[in-house]
PDB file of N, CA and C in Angstrom:
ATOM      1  N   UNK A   1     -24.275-149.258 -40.705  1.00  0.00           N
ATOM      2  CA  UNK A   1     -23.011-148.583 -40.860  1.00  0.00           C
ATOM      3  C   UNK A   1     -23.187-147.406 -41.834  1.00  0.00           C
ATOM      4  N   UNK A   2     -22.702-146.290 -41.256  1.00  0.00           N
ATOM      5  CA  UNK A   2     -23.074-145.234 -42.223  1.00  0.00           C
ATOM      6  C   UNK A   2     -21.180-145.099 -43.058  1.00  0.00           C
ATOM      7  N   UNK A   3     -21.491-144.754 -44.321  1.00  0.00           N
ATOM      8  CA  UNK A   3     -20.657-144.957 -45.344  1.00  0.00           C
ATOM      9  C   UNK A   3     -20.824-143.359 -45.862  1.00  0.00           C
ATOM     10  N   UNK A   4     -19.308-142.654 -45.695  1.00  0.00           N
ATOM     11  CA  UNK A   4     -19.131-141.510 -46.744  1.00  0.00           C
ATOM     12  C   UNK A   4     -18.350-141.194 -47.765  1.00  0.00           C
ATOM     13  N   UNK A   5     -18.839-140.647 -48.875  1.00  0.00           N
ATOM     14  CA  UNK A   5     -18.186-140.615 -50.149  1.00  0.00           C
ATOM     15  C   UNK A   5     -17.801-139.682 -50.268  1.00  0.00           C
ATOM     16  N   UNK A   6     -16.545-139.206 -50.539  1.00  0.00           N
ATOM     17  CA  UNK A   6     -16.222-138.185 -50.958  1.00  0.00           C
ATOM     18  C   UNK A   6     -16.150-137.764 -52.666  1.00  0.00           C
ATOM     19  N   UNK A   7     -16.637-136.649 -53.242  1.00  0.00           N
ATOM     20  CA  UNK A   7     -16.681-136.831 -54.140  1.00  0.00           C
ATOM     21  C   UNK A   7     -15.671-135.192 -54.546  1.00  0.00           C
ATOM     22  N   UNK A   8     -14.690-135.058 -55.315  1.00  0.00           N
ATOM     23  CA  UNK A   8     -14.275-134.040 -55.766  1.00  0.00           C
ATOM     24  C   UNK A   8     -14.924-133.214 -57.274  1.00  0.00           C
ATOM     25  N   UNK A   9     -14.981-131.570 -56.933  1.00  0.00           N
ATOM     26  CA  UNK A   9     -15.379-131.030 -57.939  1.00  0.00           C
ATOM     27  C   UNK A   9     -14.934-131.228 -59.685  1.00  0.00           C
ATOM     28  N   UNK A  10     -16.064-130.900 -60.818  1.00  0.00           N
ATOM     29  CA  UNK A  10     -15.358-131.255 -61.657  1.00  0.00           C
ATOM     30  C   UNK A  10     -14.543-130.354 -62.062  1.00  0.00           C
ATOM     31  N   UNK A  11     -13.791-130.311 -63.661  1.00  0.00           N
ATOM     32  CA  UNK A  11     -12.599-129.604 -64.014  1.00  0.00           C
ATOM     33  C   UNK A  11     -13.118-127.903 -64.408  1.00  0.00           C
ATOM     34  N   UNK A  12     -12.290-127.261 -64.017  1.00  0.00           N
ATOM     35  CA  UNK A  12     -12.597-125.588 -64.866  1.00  0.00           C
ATOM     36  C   UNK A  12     -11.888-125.128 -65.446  1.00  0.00           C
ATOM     37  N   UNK A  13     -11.726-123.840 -65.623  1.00  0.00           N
ATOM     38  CA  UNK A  13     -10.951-123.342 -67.099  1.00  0.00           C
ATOM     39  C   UNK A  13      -9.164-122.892 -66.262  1.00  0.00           C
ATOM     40  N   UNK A  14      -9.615-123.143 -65.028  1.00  0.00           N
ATOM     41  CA  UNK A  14      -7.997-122.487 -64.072  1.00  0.00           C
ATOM     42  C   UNK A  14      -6.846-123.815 -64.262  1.00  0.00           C
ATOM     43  N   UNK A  15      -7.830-125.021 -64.670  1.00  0.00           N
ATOM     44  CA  UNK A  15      -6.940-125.831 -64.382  1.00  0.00           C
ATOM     45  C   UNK A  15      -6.063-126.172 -66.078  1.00  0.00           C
ATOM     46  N   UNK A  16      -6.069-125.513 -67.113  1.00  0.00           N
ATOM     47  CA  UNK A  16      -5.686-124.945 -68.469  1.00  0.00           C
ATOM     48  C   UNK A  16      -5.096-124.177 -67.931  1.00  0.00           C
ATOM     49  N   UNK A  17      -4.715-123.112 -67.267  1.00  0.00           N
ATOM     50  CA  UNK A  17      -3.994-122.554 -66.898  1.00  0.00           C
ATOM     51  C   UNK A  17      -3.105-123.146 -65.852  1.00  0.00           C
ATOM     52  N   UNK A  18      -3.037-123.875 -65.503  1.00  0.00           N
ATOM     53  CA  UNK A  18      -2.025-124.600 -64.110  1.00  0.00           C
ATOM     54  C   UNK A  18      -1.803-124.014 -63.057  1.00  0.00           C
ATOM     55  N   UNK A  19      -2.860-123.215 -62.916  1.00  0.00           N
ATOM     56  CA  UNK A  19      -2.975-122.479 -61.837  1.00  0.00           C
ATOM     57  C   UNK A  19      -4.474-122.910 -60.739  1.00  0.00           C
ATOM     58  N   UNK A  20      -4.326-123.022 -59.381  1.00  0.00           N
ATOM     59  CA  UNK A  20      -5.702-123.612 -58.378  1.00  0.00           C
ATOM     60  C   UNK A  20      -6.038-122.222 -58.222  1.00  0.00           C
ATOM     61  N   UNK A  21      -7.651-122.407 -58.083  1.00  0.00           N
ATOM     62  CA  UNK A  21      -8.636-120.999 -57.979  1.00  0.00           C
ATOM     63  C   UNK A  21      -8.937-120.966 -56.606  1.00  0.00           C
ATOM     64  N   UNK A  22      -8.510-122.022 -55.634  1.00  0.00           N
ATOM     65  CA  UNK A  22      -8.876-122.133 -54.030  1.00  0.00           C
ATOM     66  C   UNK A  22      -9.916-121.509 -54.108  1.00  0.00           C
ATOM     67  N   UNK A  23     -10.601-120.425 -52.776  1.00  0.00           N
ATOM     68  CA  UNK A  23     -11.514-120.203 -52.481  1.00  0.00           C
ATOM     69  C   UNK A  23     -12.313-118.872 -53.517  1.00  0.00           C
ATOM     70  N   UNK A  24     -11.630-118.879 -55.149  1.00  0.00           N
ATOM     71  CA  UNK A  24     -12.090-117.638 -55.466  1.00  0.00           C
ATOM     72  C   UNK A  24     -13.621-118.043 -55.999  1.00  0.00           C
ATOM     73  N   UNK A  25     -14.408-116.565 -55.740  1.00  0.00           N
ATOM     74  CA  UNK A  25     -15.515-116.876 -56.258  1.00  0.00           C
ATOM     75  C   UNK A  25     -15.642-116.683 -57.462  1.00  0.00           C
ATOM     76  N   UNK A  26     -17.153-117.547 -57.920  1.00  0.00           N
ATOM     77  CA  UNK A  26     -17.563-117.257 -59.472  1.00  0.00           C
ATOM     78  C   UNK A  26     -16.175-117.718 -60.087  1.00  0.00           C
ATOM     79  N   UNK A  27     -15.775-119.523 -59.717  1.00  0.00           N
ATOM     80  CA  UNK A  27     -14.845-119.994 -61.087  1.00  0.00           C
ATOM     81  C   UNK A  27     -15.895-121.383 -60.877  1.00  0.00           C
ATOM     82  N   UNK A  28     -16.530-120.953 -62.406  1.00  0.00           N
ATOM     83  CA  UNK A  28     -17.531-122.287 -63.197  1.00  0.00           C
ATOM     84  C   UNK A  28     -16.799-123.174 -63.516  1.00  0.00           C
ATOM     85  N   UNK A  29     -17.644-124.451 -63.591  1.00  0.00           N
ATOM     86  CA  UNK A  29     -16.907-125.979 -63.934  1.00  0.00           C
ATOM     87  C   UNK A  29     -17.235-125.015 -65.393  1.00  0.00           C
ATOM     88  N   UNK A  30     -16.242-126.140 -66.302  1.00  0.00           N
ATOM     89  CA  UNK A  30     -16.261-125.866 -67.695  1.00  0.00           C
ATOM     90  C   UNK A  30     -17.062-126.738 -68.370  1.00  0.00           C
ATOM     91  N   UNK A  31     -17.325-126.724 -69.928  1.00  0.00           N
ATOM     92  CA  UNK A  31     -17.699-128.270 -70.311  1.00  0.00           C
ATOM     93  C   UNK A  31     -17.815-129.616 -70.020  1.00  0.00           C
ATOM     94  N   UNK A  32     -16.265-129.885 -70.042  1.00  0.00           N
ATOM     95  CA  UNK A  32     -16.043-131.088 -69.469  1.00  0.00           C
ATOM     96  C   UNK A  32     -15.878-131.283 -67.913  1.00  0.00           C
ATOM     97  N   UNK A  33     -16.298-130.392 -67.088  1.00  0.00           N
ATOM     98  CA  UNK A  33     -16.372-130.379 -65.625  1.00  0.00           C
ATOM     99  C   UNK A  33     -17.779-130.732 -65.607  1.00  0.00           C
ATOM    100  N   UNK A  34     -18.847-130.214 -66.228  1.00  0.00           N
ATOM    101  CA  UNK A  34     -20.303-130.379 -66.231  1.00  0.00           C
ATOM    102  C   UNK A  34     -20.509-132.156 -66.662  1.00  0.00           C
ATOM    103  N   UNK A  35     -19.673-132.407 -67.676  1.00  0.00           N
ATOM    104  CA  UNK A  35     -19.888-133.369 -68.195  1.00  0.00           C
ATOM    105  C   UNK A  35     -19.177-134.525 -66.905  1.00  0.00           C
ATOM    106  N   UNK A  36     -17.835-134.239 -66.233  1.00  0.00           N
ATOM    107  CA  UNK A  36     -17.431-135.322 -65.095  1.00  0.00           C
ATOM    108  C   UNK A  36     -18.627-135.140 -64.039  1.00  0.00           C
ATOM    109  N   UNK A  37     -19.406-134.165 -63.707  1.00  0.00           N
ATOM    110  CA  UNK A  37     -20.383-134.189 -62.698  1.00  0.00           C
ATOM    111  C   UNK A  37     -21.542-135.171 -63.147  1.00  0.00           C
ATOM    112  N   UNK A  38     -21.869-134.863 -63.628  1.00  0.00           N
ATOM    113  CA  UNK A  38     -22.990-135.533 -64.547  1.00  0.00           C
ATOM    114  C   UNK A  38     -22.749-137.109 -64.611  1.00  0.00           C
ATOM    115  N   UNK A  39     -21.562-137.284 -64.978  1.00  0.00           N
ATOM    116  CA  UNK A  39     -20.751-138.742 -64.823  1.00  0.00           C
ATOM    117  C   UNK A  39     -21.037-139.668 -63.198  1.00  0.00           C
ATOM    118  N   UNK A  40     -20.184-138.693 -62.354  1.00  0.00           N
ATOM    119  CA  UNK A  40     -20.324-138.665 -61.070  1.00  0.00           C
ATOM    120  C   UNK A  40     -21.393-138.967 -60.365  1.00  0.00           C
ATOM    121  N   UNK A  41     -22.728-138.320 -61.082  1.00  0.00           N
ATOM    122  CA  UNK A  41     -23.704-138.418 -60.585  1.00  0.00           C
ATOM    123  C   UNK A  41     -24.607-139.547 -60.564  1.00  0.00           C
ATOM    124  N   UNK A  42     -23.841-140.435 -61.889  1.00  0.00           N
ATOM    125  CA  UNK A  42     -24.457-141.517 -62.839  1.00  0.00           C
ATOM    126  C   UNK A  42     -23.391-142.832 -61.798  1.00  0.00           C
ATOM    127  N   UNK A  43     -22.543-142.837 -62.019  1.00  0.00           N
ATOM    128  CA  UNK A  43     -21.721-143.805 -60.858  1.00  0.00           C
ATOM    129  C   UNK A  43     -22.282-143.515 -59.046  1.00  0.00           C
ATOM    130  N   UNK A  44     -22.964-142.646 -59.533  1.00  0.00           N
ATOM    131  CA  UNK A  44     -22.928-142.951 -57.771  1.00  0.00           C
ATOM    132  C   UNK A  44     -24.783-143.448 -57.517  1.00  0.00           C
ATOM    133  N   UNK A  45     -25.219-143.057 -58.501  1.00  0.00           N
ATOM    134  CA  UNK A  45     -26.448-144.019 -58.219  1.00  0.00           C
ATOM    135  C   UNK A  45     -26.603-145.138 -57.756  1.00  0.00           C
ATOM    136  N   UNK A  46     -25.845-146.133 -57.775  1.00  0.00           N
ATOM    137  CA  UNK A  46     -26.095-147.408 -57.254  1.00  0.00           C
ATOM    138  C   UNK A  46     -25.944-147.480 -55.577  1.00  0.00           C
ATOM    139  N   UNK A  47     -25.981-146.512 -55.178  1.00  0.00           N
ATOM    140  CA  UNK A  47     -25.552-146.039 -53.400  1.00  0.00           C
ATOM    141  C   UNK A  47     -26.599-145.570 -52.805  1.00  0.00           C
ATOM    142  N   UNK A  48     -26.890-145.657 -51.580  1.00  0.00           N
ATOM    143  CA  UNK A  48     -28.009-145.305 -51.028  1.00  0.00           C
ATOM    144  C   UNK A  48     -28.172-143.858 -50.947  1.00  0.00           C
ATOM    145  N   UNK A  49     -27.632-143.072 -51.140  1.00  0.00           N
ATOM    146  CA  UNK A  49     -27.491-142.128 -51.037  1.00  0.00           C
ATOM    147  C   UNK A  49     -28.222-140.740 -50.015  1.00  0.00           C
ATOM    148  N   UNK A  50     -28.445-140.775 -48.721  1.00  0.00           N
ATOM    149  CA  UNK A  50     -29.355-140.047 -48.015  1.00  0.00           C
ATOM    150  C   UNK A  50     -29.227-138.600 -48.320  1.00  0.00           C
ATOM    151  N   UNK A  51     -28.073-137.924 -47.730  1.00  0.00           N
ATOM    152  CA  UNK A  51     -27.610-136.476 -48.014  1.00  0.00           C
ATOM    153  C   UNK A  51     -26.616-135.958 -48.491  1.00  0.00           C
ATOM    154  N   UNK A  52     -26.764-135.260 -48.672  1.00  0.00           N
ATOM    155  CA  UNK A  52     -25.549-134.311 -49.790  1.00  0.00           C
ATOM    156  C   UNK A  52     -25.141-133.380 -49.104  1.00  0.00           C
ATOM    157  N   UNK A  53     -23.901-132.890 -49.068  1.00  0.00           N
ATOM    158  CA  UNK A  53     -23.355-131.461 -48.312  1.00  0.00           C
ATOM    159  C   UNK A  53     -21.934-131.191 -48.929  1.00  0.00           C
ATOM    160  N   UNK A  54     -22.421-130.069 -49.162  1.00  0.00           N
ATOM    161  CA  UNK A  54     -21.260-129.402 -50.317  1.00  0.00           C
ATOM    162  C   UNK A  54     -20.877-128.068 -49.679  1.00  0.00           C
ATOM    163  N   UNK A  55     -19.516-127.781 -49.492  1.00  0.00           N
ATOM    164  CA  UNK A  55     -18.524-126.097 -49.820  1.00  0.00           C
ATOM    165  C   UNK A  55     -19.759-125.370 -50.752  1.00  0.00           C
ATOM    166  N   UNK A  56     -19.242-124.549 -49.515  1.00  0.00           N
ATOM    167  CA  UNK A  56     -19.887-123.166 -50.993  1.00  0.00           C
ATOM    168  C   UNK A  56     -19.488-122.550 -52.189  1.00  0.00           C
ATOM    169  N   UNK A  57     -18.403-123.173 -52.158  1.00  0.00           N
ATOM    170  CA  UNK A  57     -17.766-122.828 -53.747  1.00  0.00           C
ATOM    171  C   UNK A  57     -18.624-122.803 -54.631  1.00  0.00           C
ATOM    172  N   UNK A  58     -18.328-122.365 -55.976  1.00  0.00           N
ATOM    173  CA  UNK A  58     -19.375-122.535 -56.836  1.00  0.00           C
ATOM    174  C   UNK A  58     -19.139-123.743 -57.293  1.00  0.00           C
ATOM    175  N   UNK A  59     -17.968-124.022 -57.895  1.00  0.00           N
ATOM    176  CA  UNK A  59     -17.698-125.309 -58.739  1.00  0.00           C
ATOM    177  C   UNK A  59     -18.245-126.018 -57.865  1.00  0.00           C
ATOM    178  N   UNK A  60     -18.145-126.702 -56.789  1.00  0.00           N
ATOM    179  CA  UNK A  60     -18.128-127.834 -56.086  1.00  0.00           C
ATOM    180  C   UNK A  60     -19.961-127.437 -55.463  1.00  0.00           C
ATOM    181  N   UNK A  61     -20.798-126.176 -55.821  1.00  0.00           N
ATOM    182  CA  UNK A  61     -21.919-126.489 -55.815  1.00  0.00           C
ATOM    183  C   UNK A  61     -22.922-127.232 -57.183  1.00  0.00           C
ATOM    184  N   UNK A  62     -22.066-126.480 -58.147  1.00  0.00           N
ATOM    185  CA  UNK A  62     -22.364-127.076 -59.679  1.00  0.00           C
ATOM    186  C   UNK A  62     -22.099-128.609 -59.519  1.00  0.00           C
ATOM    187  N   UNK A  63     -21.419-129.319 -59.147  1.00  0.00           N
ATOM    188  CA  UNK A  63     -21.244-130.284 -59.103  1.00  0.00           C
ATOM    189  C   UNK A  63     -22.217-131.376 -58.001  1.00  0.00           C
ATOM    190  N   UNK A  64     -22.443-130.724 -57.229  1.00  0.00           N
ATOM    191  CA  UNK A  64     -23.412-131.159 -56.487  1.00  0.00           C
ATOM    192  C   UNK A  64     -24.945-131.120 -56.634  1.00  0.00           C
ATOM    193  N   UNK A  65     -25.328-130.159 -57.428  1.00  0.00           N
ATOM    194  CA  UNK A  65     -26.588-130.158 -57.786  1.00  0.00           C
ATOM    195  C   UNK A  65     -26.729-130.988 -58.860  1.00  0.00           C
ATOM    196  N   UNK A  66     -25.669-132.148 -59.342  1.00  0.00           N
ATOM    197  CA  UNK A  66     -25.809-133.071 -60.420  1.00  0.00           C
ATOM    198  C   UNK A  66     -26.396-134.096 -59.710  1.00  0.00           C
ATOM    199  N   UNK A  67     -25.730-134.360 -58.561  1.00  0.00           N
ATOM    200  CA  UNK A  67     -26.268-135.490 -57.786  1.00  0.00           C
ATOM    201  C   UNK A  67     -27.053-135.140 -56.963  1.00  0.00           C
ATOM    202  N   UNK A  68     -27.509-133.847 -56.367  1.00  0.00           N
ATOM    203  CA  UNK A  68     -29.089-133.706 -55.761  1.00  0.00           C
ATOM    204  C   UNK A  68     -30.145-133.597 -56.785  1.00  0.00           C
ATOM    205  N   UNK A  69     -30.058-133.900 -57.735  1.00  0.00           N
ATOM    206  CA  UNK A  69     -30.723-134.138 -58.745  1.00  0.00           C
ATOM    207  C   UNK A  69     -30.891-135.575 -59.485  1.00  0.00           C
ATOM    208  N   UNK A  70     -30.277-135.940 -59.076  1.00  0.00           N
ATOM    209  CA  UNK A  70     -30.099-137.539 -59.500  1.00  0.00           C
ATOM    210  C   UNK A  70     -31.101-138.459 -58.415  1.00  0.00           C
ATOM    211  N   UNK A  71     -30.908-137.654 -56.802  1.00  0.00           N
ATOM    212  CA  UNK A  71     -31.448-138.749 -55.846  1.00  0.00           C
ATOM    213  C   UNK A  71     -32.577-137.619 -55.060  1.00  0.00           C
ATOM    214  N   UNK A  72     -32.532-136.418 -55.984  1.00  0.00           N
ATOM    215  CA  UNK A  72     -33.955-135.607 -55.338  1.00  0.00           C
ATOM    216  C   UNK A  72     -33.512-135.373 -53.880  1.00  0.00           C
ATOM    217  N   UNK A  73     -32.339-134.614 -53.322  1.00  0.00           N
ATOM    218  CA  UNK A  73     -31.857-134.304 -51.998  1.00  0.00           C
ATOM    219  C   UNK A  73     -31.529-132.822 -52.634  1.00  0.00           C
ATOM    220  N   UNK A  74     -32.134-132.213 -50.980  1.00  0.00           N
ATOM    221  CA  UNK A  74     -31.241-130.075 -51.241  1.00  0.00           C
ATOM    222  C   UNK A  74     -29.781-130.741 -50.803  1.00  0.00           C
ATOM    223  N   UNK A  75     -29.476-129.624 -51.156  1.00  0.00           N
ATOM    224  CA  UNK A  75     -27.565-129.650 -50.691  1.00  0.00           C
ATOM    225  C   UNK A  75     -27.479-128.967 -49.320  1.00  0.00           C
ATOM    226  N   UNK A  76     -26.815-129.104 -48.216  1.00  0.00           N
ATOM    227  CA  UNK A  76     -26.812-128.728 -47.413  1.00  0.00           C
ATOM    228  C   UNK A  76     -25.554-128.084 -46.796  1.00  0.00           C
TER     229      UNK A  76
END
């Protein structure tokens, strides 16, 4: 049975403002966005994890290269 996770990007500086950055480019996770990825990446280890495929956003690539780094997968 194949099993998918969805995982959402971490936090950035738009969301201090209360405003969503949708598709703009070049908006970086912040500190603590680096730090929920990183998290993310650490909870999801216990999963088999085959492939990764991420939006081209930036945030939500920053966030993904936490966990293609965790299980040694490109992002696709």
């Amino acid at each position: 049975m194949t099993i998918i996770v969805l995982v959402r990007h971490g936090e950035n500086e738009w969301v201090k403002k209360h405003r969503l950055a949708g598709w703009l480019p070049d908006v970086h996770l912040n500190k603590k966005g680096h730090q929920q990825a990183q998290k993310a990446a650490q909870r999801l280890s216990a999963l088999p994890v085959k492939a990764l495929y991420s939006s081209p956003v930036t945030r939500c690539l920053e966030t993904a290269e936490y966990i293609g780094q965790a299980f040694d997968l490109e992002i696709e």
